[in-house]
Protein backbone atom coordinates (compact mmCIF):
# COMPACT_ATOMS: atom_id res chain seq x y z
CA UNK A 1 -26.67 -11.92 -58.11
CA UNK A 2 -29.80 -12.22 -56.44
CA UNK A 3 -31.22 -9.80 -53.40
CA UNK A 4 -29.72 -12.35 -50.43
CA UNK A 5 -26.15 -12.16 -52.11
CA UNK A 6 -26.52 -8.24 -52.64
CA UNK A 7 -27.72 -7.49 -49.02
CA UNK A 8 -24.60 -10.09 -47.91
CA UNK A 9 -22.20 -7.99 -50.53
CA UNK A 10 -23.67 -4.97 -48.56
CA UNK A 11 -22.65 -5.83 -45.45
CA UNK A 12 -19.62 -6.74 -45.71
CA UNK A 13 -18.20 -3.83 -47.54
CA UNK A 14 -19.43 -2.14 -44.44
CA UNK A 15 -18.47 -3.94 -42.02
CA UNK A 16 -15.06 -3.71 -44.11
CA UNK A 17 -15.72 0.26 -44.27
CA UNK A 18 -15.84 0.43 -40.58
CA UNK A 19 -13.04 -1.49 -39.74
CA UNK A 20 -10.64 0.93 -41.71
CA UNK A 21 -12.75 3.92 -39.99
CA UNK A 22 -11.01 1.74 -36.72
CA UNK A 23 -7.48 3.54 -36.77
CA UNK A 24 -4.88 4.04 -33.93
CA UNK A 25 -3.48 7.46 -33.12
CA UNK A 26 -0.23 8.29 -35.05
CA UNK A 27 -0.78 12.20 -34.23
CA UNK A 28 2.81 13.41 -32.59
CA UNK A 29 1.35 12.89 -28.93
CA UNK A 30 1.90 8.89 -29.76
CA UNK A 31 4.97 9.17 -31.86
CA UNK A 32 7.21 11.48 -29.49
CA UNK A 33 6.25 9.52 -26.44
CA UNK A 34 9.08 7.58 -24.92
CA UNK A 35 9.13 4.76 -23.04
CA UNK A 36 9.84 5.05 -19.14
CA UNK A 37 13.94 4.21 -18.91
CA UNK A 38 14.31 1.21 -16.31
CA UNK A 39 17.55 0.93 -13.76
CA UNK A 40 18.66 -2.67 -13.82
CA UNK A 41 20.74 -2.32 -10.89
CA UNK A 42 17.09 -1.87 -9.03
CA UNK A 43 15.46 -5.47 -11.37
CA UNK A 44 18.37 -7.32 -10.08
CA UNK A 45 18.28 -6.37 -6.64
CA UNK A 46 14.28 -7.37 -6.69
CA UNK A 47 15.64 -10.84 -8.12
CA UNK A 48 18.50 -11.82 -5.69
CA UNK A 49 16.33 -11.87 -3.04
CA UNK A 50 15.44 -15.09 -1.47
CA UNK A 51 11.44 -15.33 -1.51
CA UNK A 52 11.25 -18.93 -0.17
CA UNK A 53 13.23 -17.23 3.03
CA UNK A 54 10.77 -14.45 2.84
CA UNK A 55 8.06 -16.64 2.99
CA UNK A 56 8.99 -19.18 5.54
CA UNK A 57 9.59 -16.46 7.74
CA UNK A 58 6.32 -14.14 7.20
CA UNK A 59 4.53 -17.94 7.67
CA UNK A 60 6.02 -18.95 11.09
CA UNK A 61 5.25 -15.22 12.36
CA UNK A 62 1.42 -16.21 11.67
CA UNK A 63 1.85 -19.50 13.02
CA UNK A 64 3.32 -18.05 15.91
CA UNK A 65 0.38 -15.72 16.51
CA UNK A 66 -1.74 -18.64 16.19
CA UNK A 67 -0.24 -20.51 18.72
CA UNK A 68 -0.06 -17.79 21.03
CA UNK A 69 -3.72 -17.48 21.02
CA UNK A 70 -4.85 -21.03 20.41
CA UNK A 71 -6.40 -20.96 17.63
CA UNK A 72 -6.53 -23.96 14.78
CA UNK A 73 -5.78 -21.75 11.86
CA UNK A 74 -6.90 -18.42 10.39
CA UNK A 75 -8.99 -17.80 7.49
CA UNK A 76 -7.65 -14.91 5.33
CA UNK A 77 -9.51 -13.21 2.78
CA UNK A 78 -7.95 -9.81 2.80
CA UNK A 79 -5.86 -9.94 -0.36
CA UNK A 80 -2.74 -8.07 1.71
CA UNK A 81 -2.92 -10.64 4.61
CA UNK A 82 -3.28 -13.15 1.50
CA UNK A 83 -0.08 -11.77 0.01
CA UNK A 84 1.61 -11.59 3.76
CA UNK A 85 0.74 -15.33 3.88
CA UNK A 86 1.48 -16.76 0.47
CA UNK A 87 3.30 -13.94 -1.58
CA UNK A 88 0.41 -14.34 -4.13
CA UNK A 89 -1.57 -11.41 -5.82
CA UNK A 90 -3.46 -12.68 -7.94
CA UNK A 91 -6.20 -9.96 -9.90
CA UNK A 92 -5.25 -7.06 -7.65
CA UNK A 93 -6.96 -4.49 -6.99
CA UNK A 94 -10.08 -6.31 -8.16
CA UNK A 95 -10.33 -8.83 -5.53
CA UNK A 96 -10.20 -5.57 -2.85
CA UNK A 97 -14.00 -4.48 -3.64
CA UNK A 98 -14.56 -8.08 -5.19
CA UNK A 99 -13.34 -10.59 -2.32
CA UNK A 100 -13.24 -14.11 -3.89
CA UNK A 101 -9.70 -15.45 -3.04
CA UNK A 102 -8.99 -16.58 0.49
CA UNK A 103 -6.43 -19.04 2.33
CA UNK A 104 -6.45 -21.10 5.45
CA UNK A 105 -3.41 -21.19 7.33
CA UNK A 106 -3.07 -24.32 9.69
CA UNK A 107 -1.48 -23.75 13.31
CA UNK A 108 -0.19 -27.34 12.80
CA UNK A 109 -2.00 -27.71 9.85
CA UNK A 110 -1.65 -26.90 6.08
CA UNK A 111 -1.92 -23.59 3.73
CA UNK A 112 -4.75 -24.19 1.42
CA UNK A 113 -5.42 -21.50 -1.19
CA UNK A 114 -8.49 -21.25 -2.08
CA UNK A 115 -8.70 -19.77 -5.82
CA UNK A 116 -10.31 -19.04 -9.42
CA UNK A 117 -9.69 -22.28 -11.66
CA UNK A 118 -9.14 -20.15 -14.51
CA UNK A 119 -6.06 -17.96 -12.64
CA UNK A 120 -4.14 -20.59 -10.43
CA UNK A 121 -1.71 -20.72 -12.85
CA UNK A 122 -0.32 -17.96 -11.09
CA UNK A 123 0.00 -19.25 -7.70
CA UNK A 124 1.43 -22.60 -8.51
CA UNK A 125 4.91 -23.59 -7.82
CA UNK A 126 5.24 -21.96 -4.87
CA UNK A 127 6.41 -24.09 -2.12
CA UNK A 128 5.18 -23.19 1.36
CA UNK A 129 1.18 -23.43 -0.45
CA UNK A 130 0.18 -26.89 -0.09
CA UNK A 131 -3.09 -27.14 -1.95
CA UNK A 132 -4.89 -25.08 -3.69
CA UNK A 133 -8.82 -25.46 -4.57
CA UNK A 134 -11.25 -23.88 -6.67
CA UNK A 135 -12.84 -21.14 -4.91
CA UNK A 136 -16.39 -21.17 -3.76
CA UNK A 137 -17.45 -17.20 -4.44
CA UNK A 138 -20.57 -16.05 -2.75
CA UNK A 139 -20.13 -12.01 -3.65
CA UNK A 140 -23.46 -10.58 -5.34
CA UNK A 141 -21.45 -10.05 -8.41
CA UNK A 142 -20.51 -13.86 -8.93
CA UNK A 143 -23.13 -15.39 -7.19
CA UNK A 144 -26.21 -13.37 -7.78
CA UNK A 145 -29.21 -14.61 -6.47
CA UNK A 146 -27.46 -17.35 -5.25
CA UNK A 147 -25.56 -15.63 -2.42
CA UNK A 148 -26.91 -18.08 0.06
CA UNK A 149 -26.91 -21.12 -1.88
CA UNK A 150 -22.88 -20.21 -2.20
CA UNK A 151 -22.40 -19.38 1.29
CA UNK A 152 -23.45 -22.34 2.59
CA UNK A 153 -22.03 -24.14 0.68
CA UNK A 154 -18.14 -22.09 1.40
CA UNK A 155 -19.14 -22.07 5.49
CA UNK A 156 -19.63 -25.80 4.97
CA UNK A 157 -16.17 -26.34 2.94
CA UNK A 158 -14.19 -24.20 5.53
CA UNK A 159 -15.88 -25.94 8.31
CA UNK A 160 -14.74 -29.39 7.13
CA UNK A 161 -10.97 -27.89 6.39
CA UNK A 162 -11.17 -26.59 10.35
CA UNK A 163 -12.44 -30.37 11.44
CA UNK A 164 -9.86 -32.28 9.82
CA UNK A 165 -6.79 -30.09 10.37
CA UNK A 166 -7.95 -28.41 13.68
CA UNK A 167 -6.92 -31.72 15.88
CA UNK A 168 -9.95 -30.97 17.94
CA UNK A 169 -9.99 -27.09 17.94
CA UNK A 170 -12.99 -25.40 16.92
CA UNK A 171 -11.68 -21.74 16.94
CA UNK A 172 -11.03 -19.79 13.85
CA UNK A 173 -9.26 -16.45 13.26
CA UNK A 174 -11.04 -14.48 10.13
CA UNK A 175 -10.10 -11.40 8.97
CA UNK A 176 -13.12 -10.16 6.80
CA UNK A 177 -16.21 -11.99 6.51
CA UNK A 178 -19.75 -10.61 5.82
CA UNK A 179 -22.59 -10.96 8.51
CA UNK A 180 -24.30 -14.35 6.77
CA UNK A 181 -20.92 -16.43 6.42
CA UNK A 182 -20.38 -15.83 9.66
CA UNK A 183 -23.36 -17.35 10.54
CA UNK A 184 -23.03 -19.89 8.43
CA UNK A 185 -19.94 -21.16 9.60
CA UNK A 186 -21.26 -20.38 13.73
CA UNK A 187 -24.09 -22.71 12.61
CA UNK A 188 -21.24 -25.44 11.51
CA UNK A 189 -19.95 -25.33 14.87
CA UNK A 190 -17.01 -23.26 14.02
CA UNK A 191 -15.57 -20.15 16.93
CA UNK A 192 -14.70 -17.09 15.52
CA UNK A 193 -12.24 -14.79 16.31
CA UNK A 194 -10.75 -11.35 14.96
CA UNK A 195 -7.74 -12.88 12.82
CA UNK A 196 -6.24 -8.82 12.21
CA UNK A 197 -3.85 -8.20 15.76
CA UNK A 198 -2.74 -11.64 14.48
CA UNK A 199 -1.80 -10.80 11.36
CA UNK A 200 -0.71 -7.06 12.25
CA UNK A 201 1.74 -8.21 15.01
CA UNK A 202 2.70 -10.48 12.74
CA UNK A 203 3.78 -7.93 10.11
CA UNK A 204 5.27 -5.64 13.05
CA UNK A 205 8.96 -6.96 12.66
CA UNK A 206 10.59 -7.18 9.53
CA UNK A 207 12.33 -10.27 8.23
CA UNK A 208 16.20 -9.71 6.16
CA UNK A 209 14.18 -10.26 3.26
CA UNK A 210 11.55 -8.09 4.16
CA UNK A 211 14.20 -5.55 4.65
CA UNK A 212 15.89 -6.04 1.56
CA UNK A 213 12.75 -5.74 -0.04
CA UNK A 214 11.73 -2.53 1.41
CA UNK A 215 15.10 -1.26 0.22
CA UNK A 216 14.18 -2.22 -3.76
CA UNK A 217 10.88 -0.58 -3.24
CA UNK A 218 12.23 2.44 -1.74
CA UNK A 219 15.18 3.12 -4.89
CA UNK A 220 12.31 2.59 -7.37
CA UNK A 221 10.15 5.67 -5.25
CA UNK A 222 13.96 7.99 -5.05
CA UNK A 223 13.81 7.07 -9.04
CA UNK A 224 10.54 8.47 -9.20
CA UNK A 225 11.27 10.87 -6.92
CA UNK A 226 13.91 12.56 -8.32
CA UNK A 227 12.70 12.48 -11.82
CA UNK A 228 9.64 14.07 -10.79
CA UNK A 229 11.87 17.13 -9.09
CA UNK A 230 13.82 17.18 -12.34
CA UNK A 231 10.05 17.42 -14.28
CA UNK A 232 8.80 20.03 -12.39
CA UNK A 233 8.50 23.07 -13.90
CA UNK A 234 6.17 25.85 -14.46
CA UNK A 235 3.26 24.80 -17.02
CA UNK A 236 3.12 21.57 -16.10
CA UNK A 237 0.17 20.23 -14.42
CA UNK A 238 -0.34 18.46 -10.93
CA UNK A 239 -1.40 15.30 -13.02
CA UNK A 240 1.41 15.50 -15.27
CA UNK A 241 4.23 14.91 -12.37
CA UNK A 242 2.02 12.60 -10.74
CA UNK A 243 2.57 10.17 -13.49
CA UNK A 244 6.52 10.64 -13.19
CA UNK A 245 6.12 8.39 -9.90
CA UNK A 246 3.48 5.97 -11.53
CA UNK A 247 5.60 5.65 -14.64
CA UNK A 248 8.39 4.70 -13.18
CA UNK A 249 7.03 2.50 -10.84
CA UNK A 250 4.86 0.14 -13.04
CA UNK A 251 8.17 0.60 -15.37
CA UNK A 252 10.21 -1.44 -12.39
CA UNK A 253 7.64 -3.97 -11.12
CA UNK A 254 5.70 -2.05 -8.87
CA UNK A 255 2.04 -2.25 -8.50
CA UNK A 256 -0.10 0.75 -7.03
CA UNK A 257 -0.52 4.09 -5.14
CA UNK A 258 -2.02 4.12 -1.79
CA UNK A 259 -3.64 7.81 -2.80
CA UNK A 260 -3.37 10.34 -5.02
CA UNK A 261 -1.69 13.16 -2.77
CA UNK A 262 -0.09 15.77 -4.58
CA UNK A 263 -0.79 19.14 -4.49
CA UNK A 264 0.93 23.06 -5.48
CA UNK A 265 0.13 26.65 -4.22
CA UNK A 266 -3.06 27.05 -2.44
CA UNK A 267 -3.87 23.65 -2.95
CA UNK A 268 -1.49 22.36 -0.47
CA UNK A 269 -2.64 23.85 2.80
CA UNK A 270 -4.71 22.57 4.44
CA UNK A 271 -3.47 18.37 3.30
CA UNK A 272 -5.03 15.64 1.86
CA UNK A 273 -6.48 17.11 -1.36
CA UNK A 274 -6.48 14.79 -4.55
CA UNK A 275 -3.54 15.54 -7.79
CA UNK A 276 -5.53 17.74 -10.11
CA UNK A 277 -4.91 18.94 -13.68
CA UNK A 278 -3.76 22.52 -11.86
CA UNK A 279 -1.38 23.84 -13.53
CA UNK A 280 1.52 24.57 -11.87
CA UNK A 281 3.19 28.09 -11.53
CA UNK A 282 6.68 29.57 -10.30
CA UNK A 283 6.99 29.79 -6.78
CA UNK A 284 4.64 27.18 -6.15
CA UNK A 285 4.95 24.87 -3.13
CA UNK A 286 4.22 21.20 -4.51
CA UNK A 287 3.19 18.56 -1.97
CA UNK A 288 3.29 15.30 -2.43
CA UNK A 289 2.95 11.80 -0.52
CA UNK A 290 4.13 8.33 -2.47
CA UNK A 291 1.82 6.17 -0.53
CA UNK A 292 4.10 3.90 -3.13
CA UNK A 293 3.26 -0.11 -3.62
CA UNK A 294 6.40 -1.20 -5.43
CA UNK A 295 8.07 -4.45 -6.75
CA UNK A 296 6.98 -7.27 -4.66
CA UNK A 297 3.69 -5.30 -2.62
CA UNK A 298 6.27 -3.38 0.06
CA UNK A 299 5.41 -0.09 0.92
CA UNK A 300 7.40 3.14 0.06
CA UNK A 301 5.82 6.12 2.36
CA UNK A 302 7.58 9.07 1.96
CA UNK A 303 6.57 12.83 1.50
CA UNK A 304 8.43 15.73 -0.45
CA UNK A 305 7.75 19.27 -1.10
CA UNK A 306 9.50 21.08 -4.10
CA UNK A 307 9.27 25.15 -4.99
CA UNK A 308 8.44 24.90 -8.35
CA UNK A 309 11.58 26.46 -10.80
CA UNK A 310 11.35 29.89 -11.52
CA UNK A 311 10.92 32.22 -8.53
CA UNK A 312 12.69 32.27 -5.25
CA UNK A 313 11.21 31.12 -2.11
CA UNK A 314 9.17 33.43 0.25
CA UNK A 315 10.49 33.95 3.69
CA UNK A 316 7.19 32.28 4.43
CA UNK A 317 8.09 29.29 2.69
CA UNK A 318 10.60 28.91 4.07
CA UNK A 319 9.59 29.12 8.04
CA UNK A 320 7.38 26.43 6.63
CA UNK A 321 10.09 24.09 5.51
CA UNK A 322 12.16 24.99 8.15
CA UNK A 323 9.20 23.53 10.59
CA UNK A 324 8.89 20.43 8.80
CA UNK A 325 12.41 19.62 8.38
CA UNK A 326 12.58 19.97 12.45
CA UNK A 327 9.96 18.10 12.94
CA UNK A 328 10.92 15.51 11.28
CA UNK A 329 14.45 15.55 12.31
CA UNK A 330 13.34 15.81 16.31
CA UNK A 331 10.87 12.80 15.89
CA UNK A 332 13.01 10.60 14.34
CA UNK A 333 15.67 10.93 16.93
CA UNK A 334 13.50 9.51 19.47
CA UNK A 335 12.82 6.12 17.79
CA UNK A 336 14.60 3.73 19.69
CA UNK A 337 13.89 0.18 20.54
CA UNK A 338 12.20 -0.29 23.88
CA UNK A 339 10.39 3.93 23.30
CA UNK A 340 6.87 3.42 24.06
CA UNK A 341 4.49 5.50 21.90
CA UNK A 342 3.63 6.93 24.94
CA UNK A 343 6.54 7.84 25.94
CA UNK A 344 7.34 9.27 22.24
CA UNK A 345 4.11 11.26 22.82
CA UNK A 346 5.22 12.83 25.28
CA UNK A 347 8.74 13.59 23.93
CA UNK A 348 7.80 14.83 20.80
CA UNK A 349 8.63 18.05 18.70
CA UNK A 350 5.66 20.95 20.31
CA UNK A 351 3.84 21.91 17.23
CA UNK A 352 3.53 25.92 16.90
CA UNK A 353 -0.14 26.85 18.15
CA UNK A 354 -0.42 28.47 14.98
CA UNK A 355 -0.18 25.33 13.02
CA UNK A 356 -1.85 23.04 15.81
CA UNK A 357 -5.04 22.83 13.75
CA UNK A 358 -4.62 21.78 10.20
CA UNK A 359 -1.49 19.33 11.89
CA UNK A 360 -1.43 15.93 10.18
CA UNK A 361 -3.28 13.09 11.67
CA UNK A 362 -0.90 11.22 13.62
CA UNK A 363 2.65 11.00 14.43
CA UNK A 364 4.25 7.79 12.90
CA UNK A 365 2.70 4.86 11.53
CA UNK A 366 4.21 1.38 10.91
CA UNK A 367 4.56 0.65 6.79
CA UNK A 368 4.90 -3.21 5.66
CA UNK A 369 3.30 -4.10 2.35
CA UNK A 370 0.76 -1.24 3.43
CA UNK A 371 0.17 1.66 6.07
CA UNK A 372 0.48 -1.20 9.33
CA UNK A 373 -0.28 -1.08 13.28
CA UNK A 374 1.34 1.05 14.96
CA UNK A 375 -0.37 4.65 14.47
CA UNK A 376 1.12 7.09 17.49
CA UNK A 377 -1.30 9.39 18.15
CA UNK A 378 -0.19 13.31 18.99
CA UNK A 379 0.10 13.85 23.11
CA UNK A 380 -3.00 16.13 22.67
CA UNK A 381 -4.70 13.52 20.96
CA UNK A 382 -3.76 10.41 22.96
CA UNK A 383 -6.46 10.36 25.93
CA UNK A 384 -8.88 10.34 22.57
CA UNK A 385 -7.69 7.80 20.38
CA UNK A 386 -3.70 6.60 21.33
CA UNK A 387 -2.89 3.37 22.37
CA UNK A 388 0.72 1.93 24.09
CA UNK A 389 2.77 -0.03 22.70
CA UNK A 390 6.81 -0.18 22.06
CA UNK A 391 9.00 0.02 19.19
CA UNK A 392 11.16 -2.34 18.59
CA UNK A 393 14.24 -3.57 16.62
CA UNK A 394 13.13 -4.00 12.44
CA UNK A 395 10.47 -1.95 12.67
CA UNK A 396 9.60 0.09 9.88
CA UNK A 397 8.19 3.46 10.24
CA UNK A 398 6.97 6.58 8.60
CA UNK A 399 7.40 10.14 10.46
CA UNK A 400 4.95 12.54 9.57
CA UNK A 401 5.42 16.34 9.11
CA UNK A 402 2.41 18.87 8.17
CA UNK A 403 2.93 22.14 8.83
CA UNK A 404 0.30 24.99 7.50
CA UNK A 405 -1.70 27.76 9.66
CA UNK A 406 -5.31 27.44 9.58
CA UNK A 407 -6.01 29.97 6.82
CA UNK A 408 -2.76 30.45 5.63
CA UNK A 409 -1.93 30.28 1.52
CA UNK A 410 0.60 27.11 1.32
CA UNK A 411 2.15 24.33 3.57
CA UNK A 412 4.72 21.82 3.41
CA UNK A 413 4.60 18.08 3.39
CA UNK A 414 7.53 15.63 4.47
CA UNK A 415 7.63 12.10 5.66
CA UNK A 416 10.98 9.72 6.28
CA UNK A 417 10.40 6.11 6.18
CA UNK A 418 12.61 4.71 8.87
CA UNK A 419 14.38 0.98 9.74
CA UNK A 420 14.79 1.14 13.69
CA UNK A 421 17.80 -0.76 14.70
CA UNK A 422 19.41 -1.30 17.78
CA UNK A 423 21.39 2.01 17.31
CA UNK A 424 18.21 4.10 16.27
CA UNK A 425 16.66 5.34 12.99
CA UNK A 426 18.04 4.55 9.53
CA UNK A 427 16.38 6.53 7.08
CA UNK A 428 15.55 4.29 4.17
CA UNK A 429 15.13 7.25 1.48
CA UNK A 430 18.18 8.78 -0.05
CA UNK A 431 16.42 11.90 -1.39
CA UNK A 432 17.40 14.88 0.92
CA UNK A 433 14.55 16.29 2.69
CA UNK A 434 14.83 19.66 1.42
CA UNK A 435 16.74 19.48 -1.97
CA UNK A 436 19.16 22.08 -2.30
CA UNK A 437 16.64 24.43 -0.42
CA UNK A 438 18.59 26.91 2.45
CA UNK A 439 16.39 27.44 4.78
């Protein structure tokens, strides 16, 4: 064997060598681990629903917009107006920081989806898209240098699009476009115009598929839920019963998180800090909000607050809970159709001064496949930042509770996702506020 066959020889055996170094875990952290237990009442429920319903209806609400404002079409690029439009979500969370995919929807026009060659497999079939094309991406990431060069070249595709199918009409709705497309397409004669009160007033009322599908979402979050109050325990970390909602989520379909809100014992007060690898102790207030994405992109916003096995609850604790739970159960009673937010403002459960401060944000918000228009600002807060408007029938609502003194050791976190119907709120949860907590 000469030197060429021996150096060959050589590296191969350790190449070989390094291979078998290449092993998978088989330590009892992979071996025990079990498999997240799926309820096929909840799969089945996803599938009977009728999406071509779902979609011709979400479609004529845009339309509708669109012909309320006279406008030729929209141009969507936000991947959750994409998904509101064509019930396509293609690459996920990627295409939030990466936008690449968009869609024109035609007043009296057609949908065009505009997409990666290599991953329209995915949107095909589906019958209320009527083209789709390959994509013309002009992001630094795919375009590089060429960012221009590529966004002249997409102004001067969606331009053409608007002229042919725009019967005349120059003015475009966009919802996100950077500073030089715009241009771009301004240069190719095009109008624009702020496509988002379109799409959000679109989104406002819900659709009996819509509805249906906010009910799968919302039994895949009480799964989670509960199995995350039957988890809890002292020793376990903030991280740990985090996953319990994640689990079970991806486990039935569902896609992502919102945010990461969970927090026990001092952690919780004042809100909004990040799930942590704390661990958890007896006696511990645990805080949590689902922010939940589930099976088909529909939002499941509801907040819980657990004592944590093992101690009983501080008289403290349980002025807290008691605060939230009223809160909660005063707000909600107000939600009527034909309520303005105003009106609501002014209605609404009086916070205790004490607790005034660290209060949450805002009242209620509207939930559709995200956090949606309307946010009802606090009557303290309204001259700053409120705006009007009126519920109506098929809305669907959070109500938010926060309740914590500024300085104080713990608070408590609750939210109810609500229907309105003609006779009121219909709570869409079925996990009890408080548990088996006596306040």
């Amino acid at each position: 064997m000469n030197s060429r066959d021996n150096n060959e020889a050589n590296a191969s055996n350790s190449r070989s060598q390094h291979a078998s170094d290449r092993l998978f875990r088989r330590d009892e952290l992979v071996a025990k681990h079990q498999v997240s237990r799926i309820d096929s009442s909840i799969i089945a429920a996803f599938e009977a629903i009728d999406r071509p319903a779902l979609r011709a209806y979400r479609l004529e609400r845009l339309r509708a917009q669109l012909r309320l404002h006279d406008y030729a079409g929209m141009l969507l690029a936000d991947p959750i107006n994409i998904r509101y439009a064509t019930d396509t979500n293609s690459l996920g969370v990627w295409v939030m920081h990466a936008p690449s995919r968009y869609v024109f929807v035609g007043t009296d026009g057609p949908v065009i989806l505009f997409d990666f060659t290599t991953s329209r497999h995915n949107s095909e079939g589906i019958e209320s898209i009527d083209e789709i094309r390959p994509t013309i991406a002009w992001n630094y990431f795919l375009a590089g240098p060429r960012v221009q060069e590529k966004a002249g070249e997409w102004a001067r595709c969606i331009a053409d699009v608007v002229r042919q199918h725009g019967s005349g009409n120059r003015r475009l709705a966009v919802d996100k476009c950077d500073p030089w497309g715009a241009e771009m397409l301004r240069a190719e004669g095009i109008s624009l115009h702020d496509a988002q009160p379109l799409t959000e007033m679109a989104r406002l009322i819900k659709g009996p598929q819509e509805i249906a599908q906010h009910r799968v979402s919302m039994a895949v979050c009480d799964l989670g839920v509960s199995r995350m109050r039957e988890a809890l325990r002292p020793g376990i970390t903030e991280n740990q019963l985090w996953s319990v909602l994640q689990d079970t989520n991806t486990a039935h379909g569902g896609e992502w998180s919102e945010a990461r809100l969970l927090s026990s014992g001092p952690r919780t007060n004042p809100w909004f800090r990040d799930v942590s690898n704390r661990v958890i102790n007896a006696g511990d207030i645990v805080g949590f909000d689902t922010d939940m994405v589930g099976p088909g992109g529909y939002l499941s916003d509801i907040s819980r607050s657990f004592i944590c096995p093992g101690e009983n609850p501080s008289s403290e604790q349980r002025t807290l809970f008691g605060h939230a739970r009223d809160q909660i159960a005063h707000n909600c009673a107000l939600l009527k159709p034909g309520v303005t937010f105003r009106e609501f403002a002014g209605k609404c459960w009086d916070v205790p001064e004490k607790y005034v401060h660290n209060r949450y944000m805002m009242m209620v918000h509207g939930c559709g496949l995200v956090d949606e228009y309307p946010s009802v600002a606090y009557a303290v807060d309204f001259d700053e930042w409120g705006y009007d408007g009126t519920f109506e029938e098929n809305m669907v609502v959070s109500v938010e509770s926060f309740i914590g003194e500024k300085g104080g050791q713990e608070g408590v976190k609750l939210e109810e996702q609500v229907l309105i119907t003609a006779d009121g709120p219909v709570p869409l949860s079925s996990c009890p506020l408080l548990g088996d907590l006596l306040i």
